[in-house]
N, C-alpha and C. Protein backbone atom coordinates (compact mmCIF):
# COMPACT_ATOMS: atom_id res chain seq x y z
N UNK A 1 63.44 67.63 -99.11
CA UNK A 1 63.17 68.29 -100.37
C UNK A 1 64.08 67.71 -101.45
N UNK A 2 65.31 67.46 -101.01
CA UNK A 2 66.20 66.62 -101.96
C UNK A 2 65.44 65.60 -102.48
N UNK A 3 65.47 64.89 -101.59
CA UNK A 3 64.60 63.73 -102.32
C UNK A 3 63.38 63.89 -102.79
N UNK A 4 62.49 64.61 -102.39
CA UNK A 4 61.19 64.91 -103.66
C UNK A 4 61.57 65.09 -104.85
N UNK A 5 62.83 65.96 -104.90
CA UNK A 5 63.55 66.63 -106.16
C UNK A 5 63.52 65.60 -107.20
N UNK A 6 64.56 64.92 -106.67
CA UNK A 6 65.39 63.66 -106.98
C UNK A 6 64.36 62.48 -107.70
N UNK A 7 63.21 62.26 -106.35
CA UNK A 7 62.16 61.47 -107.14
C UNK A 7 61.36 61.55 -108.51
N UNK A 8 61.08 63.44 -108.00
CA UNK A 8 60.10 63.84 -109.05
C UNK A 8 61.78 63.56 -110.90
N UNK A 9 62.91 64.05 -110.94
CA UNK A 9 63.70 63.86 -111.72
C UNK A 9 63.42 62.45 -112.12
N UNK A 10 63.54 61.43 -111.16
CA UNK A 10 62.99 60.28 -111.73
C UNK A 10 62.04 59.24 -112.41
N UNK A 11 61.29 59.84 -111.76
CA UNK A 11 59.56 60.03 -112.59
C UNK A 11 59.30 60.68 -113.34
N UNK A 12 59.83 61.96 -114.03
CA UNK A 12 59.96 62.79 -115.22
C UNK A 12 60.59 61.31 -116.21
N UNK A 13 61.48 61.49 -116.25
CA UNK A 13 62.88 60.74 -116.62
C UNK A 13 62.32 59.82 -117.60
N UNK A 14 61.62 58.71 -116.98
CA UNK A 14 60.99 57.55 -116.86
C UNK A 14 62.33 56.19 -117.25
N UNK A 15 63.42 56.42 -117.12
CA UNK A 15 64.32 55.45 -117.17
C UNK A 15 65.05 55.50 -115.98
N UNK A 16 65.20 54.20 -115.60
CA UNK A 16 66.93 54.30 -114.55
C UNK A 16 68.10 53.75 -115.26
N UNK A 17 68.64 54.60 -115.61
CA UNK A 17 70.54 54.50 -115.59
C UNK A 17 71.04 55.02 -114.80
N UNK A 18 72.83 54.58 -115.14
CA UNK A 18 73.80 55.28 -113.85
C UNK A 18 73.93 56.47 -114.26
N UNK A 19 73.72 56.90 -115.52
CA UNK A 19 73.68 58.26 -116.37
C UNK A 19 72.71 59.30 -115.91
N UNK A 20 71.24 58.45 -115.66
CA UNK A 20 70.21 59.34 -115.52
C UNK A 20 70.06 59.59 -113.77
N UNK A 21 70.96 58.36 -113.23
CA UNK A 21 71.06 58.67 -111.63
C UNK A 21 71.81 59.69 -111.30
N UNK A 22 73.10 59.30 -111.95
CA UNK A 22 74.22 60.69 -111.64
C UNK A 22 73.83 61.99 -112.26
N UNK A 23 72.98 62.59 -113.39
CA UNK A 23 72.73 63.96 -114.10
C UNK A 23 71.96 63.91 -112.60
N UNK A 24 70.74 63.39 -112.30
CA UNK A 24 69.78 63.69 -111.71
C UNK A 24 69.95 63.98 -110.38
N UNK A 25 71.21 63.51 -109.69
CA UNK A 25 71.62 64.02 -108.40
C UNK A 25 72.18 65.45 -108.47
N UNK A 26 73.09 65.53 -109.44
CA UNK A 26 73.94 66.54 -109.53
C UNK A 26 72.66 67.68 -109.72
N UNK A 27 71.66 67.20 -111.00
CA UNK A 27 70.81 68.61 -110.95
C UNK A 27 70.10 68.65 -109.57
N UNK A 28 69.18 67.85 -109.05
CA UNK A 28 68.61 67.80 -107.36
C UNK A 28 69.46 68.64 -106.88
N UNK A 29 70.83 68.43 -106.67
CA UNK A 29 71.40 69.16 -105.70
C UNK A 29 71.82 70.49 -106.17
N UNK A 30 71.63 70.91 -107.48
CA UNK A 30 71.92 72.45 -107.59
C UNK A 30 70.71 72.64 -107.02
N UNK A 31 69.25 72.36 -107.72
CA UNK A 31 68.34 72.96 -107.53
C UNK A 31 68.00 72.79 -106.14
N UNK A 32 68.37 71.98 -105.16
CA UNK A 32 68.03 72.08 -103.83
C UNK A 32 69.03 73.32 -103.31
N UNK A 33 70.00 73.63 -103.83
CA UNK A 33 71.13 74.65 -103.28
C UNK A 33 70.01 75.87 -103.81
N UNK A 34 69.52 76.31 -104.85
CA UNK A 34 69.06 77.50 -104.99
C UNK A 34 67.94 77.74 -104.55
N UNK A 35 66.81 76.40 -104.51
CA UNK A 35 65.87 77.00 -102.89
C UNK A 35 66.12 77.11 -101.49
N UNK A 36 66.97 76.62 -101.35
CA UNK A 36 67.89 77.21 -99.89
C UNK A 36 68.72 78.40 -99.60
N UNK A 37 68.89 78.97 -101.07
CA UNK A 37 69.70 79.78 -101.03
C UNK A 37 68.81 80.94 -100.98
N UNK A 38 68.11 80.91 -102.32
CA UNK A 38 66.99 82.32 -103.01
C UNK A 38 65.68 81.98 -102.44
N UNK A 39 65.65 80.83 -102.14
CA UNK A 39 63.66 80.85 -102.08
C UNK A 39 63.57 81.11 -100.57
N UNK A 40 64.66 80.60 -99.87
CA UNK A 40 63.99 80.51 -98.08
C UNK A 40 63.99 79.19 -97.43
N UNK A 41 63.98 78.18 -98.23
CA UNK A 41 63.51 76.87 -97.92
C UNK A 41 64.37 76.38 -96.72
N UNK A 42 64.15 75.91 -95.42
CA UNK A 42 64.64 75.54 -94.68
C UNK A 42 64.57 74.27 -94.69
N UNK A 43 65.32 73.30 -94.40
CA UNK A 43 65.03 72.06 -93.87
C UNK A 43 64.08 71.68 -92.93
N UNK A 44 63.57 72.39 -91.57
CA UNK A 44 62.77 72.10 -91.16
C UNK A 44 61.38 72.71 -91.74
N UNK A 45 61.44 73.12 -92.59
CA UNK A 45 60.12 73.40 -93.01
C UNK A 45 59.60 71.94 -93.73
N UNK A 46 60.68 71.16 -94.66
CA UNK A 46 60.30 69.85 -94.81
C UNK A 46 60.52 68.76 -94.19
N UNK A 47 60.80 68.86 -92.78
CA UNK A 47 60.54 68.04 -91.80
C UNK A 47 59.07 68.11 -91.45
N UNK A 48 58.71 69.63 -91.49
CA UNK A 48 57.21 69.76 -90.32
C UNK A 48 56.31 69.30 -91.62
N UNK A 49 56.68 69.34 -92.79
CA UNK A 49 55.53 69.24 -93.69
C UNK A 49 55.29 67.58 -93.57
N UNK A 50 56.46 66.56 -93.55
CA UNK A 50 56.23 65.10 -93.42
C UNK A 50 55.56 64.80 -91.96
N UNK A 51 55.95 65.64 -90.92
CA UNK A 51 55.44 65.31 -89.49
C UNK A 51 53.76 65.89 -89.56
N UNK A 52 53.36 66.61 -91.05
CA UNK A 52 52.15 67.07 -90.74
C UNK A 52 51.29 65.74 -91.70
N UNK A 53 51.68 65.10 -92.62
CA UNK A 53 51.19 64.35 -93.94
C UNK A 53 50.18 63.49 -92.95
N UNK A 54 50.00 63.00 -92.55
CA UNK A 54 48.64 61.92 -91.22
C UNK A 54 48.00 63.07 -91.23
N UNK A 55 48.03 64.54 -90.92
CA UNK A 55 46.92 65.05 -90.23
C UNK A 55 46.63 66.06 -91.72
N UNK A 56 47.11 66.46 -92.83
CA UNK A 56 46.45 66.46 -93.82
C UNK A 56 45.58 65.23 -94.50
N UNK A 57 46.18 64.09 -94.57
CA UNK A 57 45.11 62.72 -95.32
C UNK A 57 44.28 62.88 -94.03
N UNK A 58 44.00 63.33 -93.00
CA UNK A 58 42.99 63.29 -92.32
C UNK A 58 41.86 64.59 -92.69
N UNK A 59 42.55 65.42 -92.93
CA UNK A 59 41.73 66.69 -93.53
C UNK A 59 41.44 66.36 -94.76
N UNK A 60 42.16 66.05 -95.89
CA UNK A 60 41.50 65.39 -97.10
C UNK A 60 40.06 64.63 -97.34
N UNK A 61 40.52 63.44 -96.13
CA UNK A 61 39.44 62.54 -96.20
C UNK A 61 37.94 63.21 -95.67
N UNK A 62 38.38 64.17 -94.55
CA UNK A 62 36.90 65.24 -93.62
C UNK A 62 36.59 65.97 -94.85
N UNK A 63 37.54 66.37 -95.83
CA UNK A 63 36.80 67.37 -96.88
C UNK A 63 35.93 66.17 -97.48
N UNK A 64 36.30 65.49 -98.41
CA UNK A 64 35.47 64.69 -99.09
C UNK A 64 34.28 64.35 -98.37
N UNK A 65 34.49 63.82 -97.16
CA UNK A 65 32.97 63.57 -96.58
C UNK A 65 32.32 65.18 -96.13
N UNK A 66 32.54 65.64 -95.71
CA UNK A 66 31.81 67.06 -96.26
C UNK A 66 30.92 67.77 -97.45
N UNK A 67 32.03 67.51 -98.46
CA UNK A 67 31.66 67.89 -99.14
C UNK A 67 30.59 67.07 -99.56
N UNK A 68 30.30 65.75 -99.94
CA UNK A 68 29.70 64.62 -100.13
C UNK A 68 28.05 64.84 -98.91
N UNK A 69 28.43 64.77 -97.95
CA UNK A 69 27.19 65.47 -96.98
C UNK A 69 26.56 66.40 -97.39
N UNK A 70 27.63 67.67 -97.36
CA UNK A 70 26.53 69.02 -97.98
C UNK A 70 26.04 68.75 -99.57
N UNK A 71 26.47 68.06 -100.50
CA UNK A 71 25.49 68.13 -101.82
C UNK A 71 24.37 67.41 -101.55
N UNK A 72 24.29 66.43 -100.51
CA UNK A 72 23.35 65.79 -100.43
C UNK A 72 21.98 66.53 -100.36
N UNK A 73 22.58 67.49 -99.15
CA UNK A 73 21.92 68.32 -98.08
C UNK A 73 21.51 69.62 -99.01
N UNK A 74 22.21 70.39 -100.43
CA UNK A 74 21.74 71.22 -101.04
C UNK A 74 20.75 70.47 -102.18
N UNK A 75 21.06 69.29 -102.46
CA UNK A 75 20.46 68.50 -103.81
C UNK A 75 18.94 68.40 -102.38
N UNK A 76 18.76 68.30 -101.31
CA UNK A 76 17.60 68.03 -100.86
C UNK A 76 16.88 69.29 -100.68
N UNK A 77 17.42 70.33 -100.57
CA UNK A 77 16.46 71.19 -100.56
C UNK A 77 16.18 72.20 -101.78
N UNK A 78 16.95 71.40 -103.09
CA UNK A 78 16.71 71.84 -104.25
C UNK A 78 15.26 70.92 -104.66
N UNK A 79 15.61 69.78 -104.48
CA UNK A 79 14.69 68.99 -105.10
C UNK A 79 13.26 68.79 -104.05
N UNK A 80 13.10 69.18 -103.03
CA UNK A 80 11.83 69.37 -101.94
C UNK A 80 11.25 70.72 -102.34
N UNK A 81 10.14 70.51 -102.03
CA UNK A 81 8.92 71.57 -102.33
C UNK A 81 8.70 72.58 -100.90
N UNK A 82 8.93 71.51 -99.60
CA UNK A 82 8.88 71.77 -98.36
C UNK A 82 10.17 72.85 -98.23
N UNK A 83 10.90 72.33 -98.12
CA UNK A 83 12.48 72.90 -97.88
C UNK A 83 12.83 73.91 -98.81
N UNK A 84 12.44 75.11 -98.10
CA UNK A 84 13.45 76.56 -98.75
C UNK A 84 14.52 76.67 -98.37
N UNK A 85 15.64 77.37 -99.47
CA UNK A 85 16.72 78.08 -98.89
C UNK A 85 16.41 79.35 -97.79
N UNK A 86 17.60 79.65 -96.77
CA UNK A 86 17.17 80.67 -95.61
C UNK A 86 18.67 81.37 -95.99
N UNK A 87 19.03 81.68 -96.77
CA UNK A 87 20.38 82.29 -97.26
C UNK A 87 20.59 83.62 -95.83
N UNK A 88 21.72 83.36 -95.18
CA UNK A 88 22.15 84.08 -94.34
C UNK A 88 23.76 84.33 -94.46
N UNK A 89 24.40 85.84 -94.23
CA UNK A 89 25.91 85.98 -93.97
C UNK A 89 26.07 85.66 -92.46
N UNK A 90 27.10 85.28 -92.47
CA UNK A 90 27.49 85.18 -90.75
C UNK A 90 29.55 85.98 -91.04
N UNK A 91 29.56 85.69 -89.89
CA UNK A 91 31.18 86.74 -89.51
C UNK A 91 31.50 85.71 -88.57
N UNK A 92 32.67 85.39 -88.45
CA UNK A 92 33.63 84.65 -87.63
C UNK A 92 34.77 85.03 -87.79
N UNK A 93 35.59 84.63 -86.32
CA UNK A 93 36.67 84.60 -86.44
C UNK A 93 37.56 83.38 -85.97
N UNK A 94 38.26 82.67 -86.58
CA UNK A 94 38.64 81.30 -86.94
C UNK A 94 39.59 80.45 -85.40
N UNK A 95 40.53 81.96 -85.45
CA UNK A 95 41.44 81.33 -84.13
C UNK A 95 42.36 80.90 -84.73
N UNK A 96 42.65 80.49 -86.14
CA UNK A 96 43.71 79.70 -86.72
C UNK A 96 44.78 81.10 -86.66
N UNK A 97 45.97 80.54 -86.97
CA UNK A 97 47.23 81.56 -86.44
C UNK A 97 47.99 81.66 -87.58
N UNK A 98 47.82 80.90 -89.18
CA UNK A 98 48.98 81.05 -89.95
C UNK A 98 47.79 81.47 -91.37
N UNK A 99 48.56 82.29 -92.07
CA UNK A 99 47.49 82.28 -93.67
C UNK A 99 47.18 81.23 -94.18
N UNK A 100 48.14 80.39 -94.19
CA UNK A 100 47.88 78.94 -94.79
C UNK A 100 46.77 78.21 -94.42
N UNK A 101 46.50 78.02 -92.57
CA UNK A 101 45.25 77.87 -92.18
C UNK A 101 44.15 78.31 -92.76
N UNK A 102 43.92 79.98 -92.58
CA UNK A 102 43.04 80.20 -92.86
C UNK A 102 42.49 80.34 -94.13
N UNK A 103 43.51 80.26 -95.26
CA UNK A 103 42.98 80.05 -96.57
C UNK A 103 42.74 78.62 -96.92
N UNK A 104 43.26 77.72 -96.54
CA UNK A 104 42.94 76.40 -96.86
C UNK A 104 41.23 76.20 -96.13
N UNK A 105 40.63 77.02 -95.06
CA UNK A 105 39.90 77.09 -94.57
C UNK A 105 38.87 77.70 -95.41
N UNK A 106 39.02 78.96 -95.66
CA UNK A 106 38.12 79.64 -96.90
C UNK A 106 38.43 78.77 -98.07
N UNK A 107 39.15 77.95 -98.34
CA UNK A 107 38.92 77.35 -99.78
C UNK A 107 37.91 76.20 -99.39
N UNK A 108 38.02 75.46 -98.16
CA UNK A 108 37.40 74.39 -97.85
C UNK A 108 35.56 74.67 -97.36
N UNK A 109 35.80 75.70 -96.95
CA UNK A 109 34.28 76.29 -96.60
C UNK A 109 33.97 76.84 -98.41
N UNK A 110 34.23 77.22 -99.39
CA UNK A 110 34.03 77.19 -100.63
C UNK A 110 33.36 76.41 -101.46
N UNK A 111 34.57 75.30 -101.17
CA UNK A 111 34.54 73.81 -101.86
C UNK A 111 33.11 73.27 -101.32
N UNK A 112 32.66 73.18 -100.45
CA UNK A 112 31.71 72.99 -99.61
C UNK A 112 30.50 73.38 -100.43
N UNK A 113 29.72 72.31 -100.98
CA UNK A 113 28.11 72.79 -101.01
C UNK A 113 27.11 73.37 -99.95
N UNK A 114 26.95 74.68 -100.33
CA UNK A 114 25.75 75.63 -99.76
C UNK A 114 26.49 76.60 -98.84
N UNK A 115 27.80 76.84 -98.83
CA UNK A 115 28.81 77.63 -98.18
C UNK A 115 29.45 78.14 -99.22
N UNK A 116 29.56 79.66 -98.74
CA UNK A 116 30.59 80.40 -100.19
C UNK A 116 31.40 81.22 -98.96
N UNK A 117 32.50 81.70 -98.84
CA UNK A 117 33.28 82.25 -98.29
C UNK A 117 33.48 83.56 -99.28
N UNK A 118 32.67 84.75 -98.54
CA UNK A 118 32.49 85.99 -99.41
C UNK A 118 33.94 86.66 -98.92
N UNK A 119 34.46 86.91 -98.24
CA UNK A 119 35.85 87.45 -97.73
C UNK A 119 36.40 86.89 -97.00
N UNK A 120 38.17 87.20 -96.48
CA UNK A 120 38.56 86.31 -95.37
C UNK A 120 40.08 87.31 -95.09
N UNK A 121 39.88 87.85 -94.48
CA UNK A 121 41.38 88.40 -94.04
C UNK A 121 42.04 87.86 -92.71
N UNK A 122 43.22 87.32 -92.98
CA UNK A 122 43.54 87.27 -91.56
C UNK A 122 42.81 85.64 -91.28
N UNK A 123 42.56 86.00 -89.85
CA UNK A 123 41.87 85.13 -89.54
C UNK A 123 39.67 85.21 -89.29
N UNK A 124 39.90 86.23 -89.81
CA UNK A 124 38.28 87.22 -89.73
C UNK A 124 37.45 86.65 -91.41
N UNK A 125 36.45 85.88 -91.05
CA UNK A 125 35.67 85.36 -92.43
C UNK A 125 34.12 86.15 -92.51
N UNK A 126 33.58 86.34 -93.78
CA UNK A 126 32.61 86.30 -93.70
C UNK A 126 31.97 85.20 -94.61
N UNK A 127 31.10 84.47 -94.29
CA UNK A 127 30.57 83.15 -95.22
C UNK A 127 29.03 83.15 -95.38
N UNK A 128 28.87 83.17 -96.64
CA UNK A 128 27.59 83.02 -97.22
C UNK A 128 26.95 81.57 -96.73
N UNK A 129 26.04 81.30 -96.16
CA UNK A 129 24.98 80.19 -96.28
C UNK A 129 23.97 79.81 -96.93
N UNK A 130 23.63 78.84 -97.52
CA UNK A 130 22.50 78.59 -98.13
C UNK A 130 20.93 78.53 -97.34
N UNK A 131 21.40 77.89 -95.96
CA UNK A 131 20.54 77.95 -95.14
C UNK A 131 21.45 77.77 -93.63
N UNK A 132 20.05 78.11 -92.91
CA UNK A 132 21.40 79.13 -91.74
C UNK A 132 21.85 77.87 -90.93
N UNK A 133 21.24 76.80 -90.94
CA UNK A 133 21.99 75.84 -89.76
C UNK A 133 23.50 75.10 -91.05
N UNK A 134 23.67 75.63 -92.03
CA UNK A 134 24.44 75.31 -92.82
C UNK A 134 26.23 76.01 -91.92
N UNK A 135 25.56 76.94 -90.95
CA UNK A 135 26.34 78.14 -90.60
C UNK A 135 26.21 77.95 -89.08
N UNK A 136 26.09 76.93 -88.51
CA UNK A 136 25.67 76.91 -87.27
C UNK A 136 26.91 75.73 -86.88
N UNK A 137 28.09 76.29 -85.83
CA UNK A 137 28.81 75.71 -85.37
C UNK A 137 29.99 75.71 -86.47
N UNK A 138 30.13 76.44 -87.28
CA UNK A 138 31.13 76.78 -87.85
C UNK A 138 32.83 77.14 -87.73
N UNK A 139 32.61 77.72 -86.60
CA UNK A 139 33.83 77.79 -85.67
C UNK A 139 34.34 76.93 -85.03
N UNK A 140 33.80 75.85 -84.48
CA UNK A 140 34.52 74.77 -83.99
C UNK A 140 33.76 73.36 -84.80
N UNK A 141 34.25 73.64 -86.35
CA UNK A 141 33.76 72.66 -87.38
C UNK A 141 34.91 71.43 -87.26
N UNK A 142 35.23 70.59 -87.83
CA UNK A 142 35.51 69.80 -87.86
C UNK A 142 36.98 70.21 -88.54
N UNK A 143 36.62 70.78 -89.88
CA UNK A 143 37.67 71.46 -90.28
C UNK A 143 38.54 72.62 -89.75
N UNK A 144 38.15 72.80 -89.08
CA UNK A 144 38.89 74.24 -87.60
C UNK A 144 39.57 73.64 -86.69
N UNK A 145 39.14 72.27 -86.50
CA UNK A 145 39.55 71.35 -85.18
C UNK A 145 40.84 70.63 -85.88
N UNK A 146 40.87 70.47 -87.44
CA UNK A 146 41.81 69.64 -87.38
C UNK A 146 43.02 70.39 -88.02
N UNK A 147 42.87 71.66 -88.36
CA UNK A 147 43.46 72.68 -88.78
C UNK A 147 44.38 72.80 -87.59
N UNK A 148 43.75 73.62 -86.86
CA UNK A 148 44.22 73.97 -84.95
C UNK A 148 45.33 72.31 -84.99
N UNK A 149 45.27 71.20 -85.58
CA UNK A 149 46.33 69.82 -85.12
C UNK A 149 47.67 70.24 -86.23
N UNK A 150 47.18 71.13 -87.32
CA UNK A 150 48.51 70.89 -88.01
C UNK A 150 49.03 72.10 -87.37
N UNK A 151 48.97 73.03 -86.59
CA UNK A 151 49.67 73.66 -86.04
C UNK A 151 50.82 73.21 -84.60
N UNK A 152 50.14 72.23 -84.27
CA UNK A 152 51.05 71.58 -82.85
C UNK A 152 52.38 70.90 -83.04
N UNK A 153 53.05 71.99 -82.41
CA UNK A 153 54.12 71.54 -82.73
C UNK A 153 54.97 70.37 -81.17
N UNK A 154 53.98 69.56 -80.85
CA UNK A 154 54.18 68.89 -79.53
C UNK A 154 54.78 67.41 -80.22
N UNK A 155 55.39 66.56 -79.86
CA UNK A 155 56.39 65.69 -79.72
C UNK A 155 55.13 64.34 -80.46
N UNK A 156 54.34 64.28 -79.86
CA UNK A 156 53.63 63.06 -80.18
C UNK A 156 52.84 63.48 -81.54
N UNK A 157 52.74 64.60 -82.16
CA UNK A 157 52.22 65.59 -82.93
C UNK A 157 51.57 63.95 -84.16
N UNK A 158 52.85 63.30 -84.19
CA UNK A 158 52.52 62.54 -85.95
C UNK A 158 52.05 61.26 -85.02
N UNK A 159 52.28 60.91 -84.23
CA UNK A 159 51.84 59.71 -83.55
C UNK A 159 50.07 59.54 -83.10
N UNK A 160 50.05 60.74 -82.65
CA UNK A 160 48.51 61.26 -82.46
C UNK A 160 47.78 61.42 -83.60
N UNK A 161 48.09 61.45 -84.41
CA UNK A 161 47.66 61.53 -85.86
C UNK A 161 47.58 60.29 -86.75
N UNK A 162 48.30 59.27 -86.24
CA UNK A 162 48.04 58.06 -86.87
C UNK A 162 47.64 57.37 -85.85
N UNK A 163 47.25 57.37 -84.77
CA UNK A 163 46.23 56.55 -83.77
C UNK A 163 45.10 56.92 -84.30
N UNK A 164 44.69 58.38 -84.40
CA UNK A 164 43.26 58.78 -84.80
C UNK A 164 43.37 58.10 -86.32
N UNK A 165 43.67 58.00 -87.34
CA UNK A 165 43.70 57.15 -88.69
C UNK A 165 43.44 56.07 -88.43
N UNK A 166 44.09 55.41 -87.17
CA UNK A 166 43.80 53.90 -86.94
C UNK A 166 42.50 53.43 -86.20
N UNK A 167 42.11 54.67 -85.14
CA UNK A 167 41.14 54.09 -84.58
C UNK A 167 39.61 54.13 -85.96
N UNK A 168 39.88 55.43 -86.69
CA UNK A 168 38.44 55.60 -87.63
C UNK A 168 38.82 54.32 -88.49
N UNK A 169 40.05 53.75 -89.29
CA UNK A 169 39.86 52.92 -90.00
C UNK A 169 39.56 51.61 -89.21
N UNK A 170 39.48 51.43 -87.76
CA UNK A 170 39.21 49.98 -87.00
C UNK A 170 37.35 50.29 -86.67
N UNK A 171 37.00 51.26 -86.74
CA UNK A 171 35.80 51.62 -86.55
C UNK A 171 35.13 51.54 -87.50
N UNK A 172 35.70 51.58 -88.41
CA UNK A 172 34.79 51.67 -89.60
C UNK A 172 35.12 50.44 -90.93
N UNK A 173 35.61 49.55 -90.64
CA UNK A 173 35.84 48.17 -91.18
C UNK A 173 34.27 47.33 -90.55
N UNK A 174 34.11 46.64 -91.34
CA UNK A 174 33.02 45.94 -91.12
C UNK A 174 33.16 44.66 -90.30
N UNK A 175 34.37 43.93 -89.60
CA UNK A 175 34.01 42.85 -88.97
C UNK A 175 34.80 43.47 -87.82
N UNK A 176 35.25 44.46 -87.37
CA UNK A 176 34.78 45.11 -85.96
C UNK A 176 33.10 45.64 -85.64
N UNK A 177 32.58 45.93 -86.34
CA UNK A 177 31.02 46.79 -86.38
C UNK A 177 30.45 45.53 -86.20
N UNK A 178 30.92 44.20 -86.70
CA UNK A 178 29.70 43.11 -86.39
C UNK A 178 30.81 42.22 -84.54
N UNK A 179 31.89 42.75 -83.69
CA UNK A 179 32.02 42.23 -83.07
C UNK A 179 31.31 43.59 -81.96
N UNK A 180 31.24 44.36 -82.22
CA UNK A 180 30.73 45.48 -80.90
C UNK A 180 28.86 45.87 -82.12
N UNK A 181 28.43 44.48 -82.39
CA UNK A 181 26.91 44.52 -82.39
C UNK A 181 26.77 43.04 -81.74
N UNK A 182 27.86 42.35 -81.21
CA UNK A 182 27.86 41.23 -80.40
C UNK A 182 27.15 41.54 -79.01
């Protein structure tokens, strides 16, 4: 957290001197003393947040393609004559264990074209659908699965998290796709 401090002071700043290095430590380090002191802030809380950064840019990137899928998928049954909406509520319950989960979850089922997240306590949702297979397998979505990874607090936790980054970005480069169409 020091150093976010410190950075963000520097990037405010927009100069380096020994002037603007030394104010900018001295303030970093009050203000790191008074969220440690008054706010709660532990050090390992910004350890687990860097050991989690791979498996959020992995949730980032699943939102965007999500989201990008479902407009497709509401722009098609806006613009078809065939294809009605089948607007259904459904009720779940997530399994995720922290608020943070589960609201980043209701914001992401939100964000989501043809999904509205009408309540969410806890880990207990109820979610609006546009149409019901919109709502089908919801519980063990993609976004639930990778949620459930920023909770593990197991040893290989960030390592496992950048193999999976490495294998989708080797999969999905184009002159591997033309050696496994060999």
């Amino acid at each position: 957290m020091f150093i976010l401090f410190f950075l963000c002071w520097l990037i405010f700043n927009g100069t380096i001197t020994l002037e603007v290095i030394l104010i900018g430590l001295i303030l970093t380090g009050v203000l790191y003393l008074f969220a440690s002191h008054f706010l709660g802030y532990k050090r390992e809380i910004g350890q687990r947040f860097l050991h989690n950064i791979p498996w959020m840019l992995l949730y980032v990137r699943n939102l965007i393609r999500e989201v990008v899928l479902a407009a497709a998928n509401v722009i098609r049954v806006a613009l078809d004559s065939n294809a009605s909406p089948d607007p259904v509520i459904i009720e779940f319950h997530s399994g995720l264990r922290t608020d943070f989960q589960n609201v980043l979850l209701a914001n992401s089922i939100t964000l989501t074209p043809g999904t509205i997240t009408v309540f969410q306590e806890g880990d207990f949702f109820v979610v609006h659908c546009l149409r019901r297979e919109y709502g089908d397998g919801i519980t063990e979505s993609s976004f639930v699965k990778l949620l459930r990874k920023l909770d593990e607090p197991d040893a290989d936790h960030e390592a496992g998290a950048l193999e999976v980054i490495r294998k989708e970005l080797v999969r999905r480069t184009p002159w591997t796709a033309k050696k496994e169409n060999k």
